[in-house]
Protein backbone atom coordinates (compact mmCIF):
# COMPACT_ATOMS: atom_id res chain seq x y z
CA UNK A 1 59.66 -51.22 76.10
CA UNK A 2 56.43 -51.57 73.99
CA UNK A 3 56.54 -52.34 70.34
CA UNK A 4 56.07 -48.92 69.29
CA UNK A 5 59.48 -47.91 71.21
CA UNK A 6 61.55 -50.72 69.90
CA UNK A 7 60.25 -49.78 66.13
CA UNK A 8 61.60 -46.39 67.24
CA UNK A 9 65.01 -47.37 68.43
CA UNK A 10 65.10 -49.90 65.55
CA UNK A 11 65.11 -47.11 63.20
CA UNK A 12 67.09 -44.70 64.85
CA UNK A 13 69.97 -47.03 64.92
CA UNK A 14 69.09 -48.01 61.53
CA UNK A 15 69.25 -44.29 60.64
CA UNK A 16 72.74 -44.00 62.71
CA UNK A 17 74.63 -47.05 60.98
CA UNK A 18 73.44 -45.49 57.58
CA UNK A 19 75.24 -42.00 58.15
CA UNK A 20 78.21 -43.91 59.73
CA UNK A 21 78.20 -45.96 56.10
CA UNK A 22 78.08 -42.42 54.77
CA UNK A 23 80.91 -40.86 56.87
CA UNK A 24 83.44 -43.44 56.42
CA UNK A 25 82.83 -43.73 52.69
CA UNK A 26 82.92 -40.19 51.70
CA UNK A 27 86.64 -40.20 54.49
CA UNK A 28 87.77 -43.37 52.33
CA UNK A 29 86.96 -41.56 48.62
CA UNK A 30 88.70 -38.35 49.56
CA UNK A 31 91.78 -40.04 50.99
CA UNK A 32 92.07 -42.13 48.02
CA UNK A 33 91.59 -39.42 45.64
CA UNK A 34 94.56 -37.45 47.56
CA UNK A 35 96.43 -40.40 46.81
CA UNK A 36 96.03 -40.28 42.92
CA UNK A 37 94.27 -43.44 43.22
CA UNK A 38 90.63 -43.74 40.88
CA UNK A 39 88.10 -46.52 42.28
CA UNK A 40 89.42 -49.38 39.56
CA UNK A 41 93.30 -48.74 39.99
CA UNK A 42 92.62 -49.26 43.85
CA UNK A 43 90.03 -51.83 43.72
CA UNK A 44 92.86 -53.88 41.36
CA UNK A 45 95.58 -53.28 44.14
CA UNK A 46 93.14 -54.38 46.96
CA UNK A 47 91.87 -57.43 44.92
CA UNK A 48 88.29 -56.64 44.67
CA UNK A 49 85.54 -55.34 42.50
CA UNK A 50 85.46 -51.57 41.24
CA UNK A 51 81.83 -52.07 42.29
CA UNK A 52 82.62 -52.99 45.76
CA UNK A 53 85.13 -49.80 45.98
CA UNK A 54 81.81 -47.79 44.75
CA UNK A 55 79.69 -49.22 47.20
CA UNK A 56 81.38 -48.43 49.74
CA UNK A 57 82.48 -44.90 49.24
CA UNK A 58 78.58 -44.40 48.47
CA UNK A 59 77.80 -46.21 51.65
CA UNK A 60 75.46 -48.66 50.69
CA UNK A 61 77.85 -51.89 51.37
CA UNK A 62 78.40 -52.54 54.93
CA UNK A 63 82.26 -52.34 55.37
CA UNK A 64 83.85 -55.17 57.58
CA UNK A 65 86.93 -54.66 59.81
CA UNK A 66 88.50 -56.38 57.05
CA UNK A 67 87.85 -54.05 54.63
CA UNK A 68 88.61 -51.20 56.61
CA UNK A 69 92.25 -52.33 57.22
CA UNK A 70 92.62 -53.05 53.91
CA UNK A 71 92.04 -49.32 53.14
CA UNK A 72 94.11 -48.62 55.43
CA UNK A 73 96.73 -50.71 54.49
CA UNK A 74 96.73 -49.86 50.78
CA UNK A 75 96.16 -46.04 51.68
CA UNK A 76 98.28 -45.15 54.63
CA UNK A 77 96.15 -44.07 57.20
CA UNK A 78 95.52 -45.11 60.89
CA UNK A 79 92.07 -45.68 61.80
CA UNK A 80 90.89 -45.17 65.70
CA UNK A 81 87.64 -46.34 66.93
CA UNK A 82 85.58 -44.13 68.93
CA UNK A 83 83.58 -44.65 71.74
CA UNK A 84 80.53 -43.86 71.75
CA UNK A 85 79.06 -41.95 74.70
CA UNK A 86 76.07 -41.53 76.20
CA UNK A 87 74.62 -38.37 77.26
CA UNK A 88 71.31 -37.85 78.54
């Protein structure tokens, strides 16, 4: 792989783990907004920032496992994880 293909797949996946952030934080707002919750009363029940709460529905804070269960936890929902496939 030369240097110019590695810059490639570097920002591909770059480009994938951004609309993941996206994804999952736009799922996590609209579940918690069905749930009556706004960002401060949850972030106060989950024992973190408002800010963090916010970052993460916007998708610019890389959620942890952690986190994720904590969501789901506090929110009700089961989470899956996916495998990804390959198709070429």
């Amino acid at each position: 792989m030369t240097n110019s293909d590695t810059q490639i797949a570097a920002n591909s996946i770059e480009s994938y783990l951004h609309d993941c952030r996206l994804k999952m934080g736009e799922s996590i707002r609209e579940i918690r907004e069905k749930k009556g919750y706004n960002q401060e009363q949850l972030a106060e029940i989950m024992k973190v920032s408002r800010t963090t709460i916010s970052k993460i529905e916007s998708g610019k804070f890389n959620c942890s496992i952690d986190y994720l269960s904590k969501f789901s936890w506090f929110l009700g929902f089961d989470f899956k994880i996916y495998e990804r496939k390959n198709i070429e």
